[in-house]
N, C-alpha and C. Protein backbone atom coordinates (compact mmCIF):
# COMPACT_ATOMS: atom_id res chain seq x y z
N UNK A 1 153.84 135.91 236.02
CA UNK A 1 153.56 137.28 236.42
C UNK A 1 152.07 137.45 236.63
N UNK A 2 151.70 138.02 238.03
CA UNK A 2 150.55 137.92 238.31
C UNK A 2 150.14 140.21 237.77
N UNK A 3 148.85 139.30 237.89
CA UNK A 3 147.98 141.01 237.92
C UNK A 3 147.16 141.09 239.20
N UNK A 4 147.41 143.05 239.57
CA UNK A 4 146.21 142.95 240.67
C UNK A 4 144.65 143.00 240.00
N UNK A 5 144.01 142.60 241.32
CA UNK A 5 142.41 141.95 240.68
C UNK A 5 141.70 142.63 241.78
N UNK A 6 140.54 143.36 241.08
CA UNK A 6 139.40 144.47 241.40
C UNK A 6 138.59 143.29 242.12
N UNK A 7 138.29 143.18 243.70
CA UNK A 7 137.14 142.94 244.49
C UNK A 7 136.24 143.40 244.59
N UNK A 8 135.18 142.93 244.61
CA UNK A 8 133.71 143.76 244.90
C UNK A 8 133.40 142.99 246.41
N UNK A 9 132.22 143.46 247.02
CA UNK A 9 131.63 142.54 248.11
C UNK A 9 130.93 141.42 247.44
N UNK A 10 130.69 141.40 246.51
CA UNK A 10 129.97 140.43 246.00
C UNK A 10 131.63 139.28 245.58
N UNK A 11 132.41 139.65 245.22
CA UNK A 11 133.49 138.45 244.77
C UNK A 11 134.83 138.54 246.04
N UNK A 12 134.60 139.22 246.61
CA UNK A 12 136.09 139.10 247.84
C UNK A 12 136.35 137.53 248.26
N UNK A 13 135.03 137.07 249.07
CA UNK A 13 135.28 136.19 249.29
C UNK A 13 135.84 134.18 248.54
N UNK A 14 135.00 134.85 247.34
CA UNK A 14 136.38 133.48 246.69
C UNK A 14 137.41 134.32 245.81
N UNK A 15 137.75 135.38 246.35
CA UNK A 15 138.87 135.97 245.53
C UNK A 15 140.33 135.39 246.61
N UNK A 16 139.91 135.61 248.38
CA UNK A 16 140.42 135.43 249.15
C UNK A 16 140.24 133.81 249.76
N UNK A 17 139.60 132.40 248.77
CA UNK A 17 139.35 131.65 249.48
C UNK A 17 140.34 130.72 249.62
N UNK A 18 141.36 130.78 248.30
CA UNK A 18 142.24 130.07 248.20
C UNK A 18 143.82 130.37 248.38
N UNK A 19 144.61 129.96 248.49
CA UNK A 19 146.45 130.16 248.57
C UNK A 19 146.41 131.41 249.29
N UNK A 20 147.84 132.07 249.04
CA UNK A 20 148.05 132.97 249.94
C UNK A 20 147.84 134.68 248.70
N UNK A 21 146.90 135.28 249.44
CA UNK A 21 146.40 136.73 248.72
C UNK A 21 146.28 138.12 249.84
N UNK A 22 147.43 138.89 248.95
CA UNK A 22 147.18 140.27 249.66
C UNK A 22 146.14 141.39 249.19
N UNK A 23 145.44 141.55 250.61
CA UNK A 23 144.51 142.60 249.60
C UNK A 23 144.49 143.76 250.05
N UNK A 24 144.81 144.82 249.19
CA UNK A 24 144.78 146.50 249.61
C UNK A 24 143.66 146.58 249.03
N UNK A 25 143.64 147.41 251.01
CA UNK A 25 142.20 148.22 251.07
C UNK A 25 142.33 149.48 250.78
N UNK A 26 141.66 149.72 250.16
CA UNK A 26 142.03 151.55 249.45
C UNK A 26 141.03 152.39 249.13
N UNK A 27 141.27 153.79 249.04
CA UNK A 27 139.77 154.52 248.26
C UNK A 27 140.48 155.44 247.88
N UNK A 28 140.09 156.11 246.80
CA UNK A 28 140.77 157.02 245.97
C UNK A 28 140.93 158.49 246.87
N UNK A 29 140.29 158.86 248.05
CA UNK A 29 140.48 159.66 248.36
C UNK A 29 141.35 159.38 249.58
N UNK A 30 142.05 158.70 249.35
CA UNK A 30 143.60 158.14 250.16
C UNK A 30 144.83 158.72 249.86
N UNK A 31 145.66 159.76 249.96
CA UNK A 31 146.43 159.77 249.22
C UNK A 31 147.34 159.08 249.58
N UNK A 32 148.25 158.23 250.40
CA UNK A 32 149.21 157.36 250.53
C UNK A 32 148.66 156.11 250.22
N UNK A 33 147.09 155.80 249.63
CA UNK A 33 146.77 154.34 248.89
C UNK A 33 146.98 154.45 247.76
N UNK A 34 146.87 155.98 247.09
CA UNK A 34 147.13 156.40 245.42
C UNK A 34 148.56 156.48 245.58
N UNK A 35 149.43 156.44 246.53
CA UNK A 35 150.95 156.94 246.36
C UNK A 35 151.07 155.29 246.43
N UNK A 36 150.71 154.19 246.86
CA UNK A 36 151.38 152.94 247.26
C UNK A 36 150.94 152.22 245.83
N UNK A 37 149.58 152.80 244.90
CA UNK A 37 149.13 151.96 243.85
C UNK A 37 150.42 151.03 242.87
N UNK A 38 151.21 152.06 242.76
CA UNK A 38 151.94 151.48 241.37
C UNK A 38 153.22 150.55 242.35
N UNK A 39 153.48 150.26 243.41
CA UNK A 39 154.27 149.47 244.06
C UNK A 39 153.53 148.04 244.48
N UNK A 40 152.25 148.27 244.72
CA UNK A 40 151.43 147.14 244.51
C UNK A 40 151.26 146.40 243.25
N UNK A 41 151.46 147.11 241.78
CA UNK A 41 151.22 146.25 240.99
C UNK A 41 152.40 145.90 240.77
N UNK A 42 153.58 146.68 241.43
CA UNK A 42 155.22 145.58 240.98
C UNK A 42 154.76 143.92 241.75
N UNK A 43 154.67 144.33 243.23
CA UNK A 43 154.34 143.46 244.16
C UNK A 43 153.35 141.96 243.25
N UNK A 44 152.13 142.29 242.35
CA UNK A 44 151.70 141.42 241.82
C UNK A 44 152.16 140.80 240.90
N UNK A 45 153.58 141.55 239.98
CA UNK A 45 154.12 140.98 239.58
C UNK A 45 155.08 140.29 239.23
N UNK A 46 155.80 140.50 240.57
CA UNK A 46 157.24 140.06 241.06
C UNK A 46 156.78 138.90 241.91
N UNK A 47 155.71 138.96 242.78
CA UNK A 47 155.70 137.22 243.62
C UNK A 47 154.26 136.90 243.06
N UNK A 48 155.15 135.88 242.91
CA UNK A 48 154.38 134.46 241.82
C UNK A 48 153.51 134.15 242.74
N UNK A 49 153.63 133.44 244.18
CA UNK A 49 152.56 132.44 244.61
C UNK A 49 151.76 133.57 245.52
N UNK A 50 151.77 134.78 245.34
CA UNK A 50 150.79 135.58 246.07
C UNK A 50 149.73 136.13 245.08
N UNK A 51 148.35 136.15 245.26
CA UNK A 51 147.18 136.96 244.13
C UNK A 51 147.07 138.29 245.48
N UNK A 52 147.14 139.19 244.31
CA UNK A 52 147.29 140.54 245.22
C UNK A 52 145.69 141.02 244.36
N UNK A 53 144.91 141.47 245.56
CA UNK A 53 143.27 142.09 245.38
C UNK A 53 143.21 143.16 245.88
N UNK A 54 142.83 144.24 245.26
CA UNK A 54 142.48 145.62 245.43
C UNK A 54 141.17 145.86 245.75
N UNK A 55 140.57 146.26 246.93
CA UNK A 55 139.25 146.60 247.62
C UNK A 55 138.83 147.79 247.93
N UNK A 56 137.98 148.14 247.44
CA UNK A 56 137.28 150.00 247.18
C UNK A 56 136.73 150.21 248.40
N UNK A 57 137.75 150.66 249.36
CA UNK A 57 136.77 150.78 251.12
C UNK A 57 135.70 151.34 250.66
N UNK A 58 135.26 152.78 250.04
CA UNK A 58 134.14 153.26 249.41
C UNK A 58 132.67 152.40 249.07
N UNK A 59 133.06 151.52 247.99
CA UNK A 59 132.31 150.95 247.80
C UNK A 59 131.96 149.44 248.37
N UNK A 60 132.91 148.97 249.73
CA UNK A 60 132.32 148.12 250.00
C UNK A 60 132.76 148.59 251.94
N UNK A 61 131.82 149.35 252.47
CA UNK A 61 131.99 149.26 253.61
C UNK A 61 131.52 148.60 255.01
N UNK A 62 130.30 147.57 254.08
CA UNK A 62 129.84 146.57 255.28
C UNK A 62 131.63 145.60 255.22
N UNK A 63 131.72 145.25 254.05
CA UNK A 63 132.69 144.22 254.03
C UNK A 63 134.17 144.45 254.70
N UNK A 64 134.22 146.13 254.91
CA UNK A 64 135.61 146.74 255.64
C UNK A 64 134.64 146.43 257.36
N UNK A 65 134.19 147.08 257.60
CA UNK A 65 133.71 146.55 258.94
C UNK A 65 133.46 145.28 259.36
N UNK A 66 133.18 144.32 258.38
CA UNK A 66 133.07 142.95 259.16
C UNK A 66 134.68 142.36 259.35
N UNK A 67 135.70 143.31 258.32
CA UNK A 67 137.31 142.93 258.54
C UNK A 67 138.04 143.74 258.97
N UNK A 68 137.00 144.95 260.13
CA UNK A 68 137.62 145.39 261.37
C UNK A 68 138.52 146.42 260.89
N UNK A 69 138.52 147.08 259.27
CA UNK A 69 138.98 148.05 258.89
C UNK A 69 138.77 149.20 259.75
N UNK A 70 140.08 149.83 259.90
CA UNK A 70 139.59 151.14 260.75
C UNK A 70 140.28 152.57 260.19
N UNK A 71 141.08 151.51 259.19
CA UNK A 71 141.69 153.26 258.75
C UNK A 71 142.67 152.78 257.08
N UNK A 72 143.10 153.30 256.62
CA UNK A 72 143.59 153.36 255.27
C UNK A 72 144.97 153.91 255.10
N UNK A 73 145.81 153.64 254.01
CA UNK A 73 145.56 152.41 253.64
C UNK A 73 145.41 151.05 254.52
N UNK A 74 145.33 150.00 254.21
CA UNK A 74 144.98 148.69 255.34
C UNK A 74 145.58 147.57 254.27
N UNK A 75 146.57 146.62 254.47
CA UNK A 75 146.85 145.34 253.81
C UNK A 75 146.45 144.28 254.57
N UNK A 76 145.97 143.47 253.73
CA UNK A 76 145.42 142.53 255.17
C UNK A 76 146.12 140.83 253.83
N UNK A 77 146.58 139.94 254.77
CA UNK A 77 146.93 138.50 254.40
C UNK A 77 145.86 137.44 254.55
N UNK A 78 145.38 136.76 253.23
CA UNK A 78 144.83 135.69 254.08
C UNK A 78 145.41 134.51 252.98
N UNK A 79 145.52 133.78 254.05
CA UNK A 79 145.78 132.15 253.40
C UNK A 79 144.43 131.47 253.40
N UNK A 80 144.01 130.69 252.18
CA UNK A 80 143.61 129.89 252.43
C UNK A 80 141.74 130.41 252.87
N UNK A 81 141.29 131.60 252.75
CA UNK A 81 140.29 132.01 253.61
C UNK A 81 140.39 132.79 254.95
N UNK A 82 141.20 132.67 255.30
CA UNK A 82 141.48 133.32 256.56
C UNK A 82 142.44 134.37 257.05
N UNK A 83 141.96 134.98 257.82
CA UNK A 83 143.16 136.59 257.83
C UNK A 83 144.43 135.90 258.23
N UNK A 84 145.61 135.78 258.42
CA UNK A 84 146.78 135.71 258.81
C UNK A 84 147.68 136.68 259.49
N UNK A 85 147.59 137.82 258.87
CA UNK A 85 148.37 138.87 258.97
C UNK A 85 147.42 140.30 258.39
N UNK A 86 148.09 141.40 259.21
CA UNK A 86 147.68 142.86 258.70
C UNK A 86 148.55 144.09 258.74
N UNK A 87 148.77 145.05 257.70
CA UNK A 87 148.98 146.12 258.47
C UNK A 87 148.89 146.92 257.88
N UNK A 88 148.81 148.43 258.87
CA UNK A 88 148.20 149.83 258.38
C UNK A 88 148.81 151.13 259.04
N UNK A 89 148.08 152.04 258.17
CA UNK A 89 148.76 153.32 258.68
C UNK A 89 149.22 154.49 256.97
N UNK A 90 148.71 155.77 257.84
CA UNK A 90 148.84 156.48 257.00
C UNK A 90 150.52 156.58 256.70
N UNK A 91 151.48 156.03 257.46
CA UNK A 91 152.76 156.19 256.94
C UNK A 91 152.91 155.31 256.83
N UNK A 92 152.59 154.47 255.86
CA UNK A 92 152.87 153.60 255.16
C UNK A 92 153.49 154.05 254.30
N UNK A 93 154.77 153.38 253.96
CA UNK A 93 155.77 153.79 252.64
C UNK A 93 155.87 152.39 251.85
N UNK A 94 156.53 152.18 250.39
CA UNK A 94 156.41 150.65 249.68
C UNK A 94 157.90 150.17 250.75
N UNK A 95 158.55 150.96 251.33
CA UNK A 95 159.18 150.14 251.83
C UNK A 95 159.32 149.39 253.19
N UNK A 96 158.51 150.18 254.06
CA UNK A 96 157.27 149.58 255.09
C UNK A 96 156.72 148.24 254.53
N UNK A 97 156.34 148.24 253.45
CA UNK A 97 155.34 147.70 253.16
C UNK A 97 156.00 146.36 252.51
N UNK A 98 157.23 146.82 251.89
CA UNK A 98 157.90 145.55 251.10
C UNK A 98 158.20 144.39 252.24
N UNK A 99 159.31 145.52 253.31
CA UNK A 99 159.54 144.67 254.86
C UNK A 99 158.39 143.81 255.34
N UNK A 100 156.74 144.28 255.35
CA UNK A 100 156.24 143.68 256.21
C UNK A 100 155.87 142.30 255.59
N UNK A 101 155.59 142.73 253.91
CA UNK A 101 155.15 141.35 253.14
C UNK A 101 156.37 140.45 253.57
N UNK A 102 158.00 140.98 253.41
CA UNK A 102 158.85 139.93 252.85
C UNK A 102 159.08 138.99 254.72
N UNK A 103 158.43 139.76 255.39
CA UNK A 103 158.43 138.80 256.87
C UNK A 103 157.78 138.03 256.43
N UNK A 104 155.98 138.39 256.29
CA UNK A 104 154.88 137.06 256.43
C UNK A 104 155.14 136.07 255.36
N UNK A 105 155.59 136.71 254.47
CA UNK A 105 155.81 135.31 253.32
C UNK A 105 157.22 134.38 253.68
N UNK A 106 157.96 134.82 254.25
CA UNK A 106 158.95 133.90 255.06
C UNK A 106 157.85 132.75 255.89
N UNK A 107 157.55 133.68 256.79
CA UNK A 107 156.42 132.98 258.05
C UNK A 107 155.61 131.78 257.29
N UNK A 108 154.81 132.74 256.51
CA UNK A 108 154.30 131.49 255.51
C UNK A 108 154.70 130.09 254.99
N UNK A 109 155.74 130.76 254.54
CA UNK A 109 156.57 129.07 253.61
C UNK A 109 156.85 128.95 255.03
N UNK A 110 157.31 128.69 255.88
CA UNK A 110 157.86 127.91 257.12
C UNK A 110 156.31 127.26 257.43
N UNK A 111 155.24 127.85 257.73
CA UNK A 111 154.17 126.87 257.66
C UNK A 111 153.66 125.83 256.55
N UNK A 112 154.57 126.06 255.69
CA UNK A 112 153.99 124.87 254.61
C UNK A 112 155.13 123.74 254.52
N UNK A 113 156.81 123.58 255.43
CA UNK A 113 157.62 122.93 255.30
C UNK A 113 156.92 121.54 256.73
């Protein structure tokens, strides 16, 4: 059972350097990122081979602009270092959201067979 894990700009990048990690982008004055919080930490602790990272658009907004953030909430995939997958939108629901993970992590393991 995994936990979600607080990014800064200073640690994103080896938070995101290794395996496969989802990271919600969020700021407290989100309210569908405060409505999605507690479905994200099922999410960290129901799939094992994903590290799920929580990112304070607030406090890190060079680091949302260099990853082309444009709006909130924002989930973004990266394997390995690298983006893979994204998605966003204020109607975002956990079950939007369950659908879109339980595609890329299919997608995923098919790239590792």
């Amino acid at each position: 059972m995994g936990s979600v894990v607080d990014a800064t700009k200073e640690t994103f990048d080896d938070l995101v350097s290794s395996g496969l990690v989802l990271v919600d982008v969020w700021a407290e004055s989100c309210r569908p990122c405060v409505a999605l919080a507690p479905r994200v930490e099922e999410i960290a602790a129901a799939v094992a081979e994903l590290t799920v990272v929580k990112l304070d658009a607030a406090k890190a907004r060079r680091l949302c602009m260099a990853h082309e953030v444009r709006g909130l909430p924002t989930f973004l995939l990266f394997r390995d270092g690298a983006e893979v997958a994204r998605i966003t939108g204020t109607s975002m629901t956990p079950g939007r959201l369950d659908a879109w993970l339980a595609t890329q992590l299919d997608t995923q393991h098919g790239r590792e067979q």
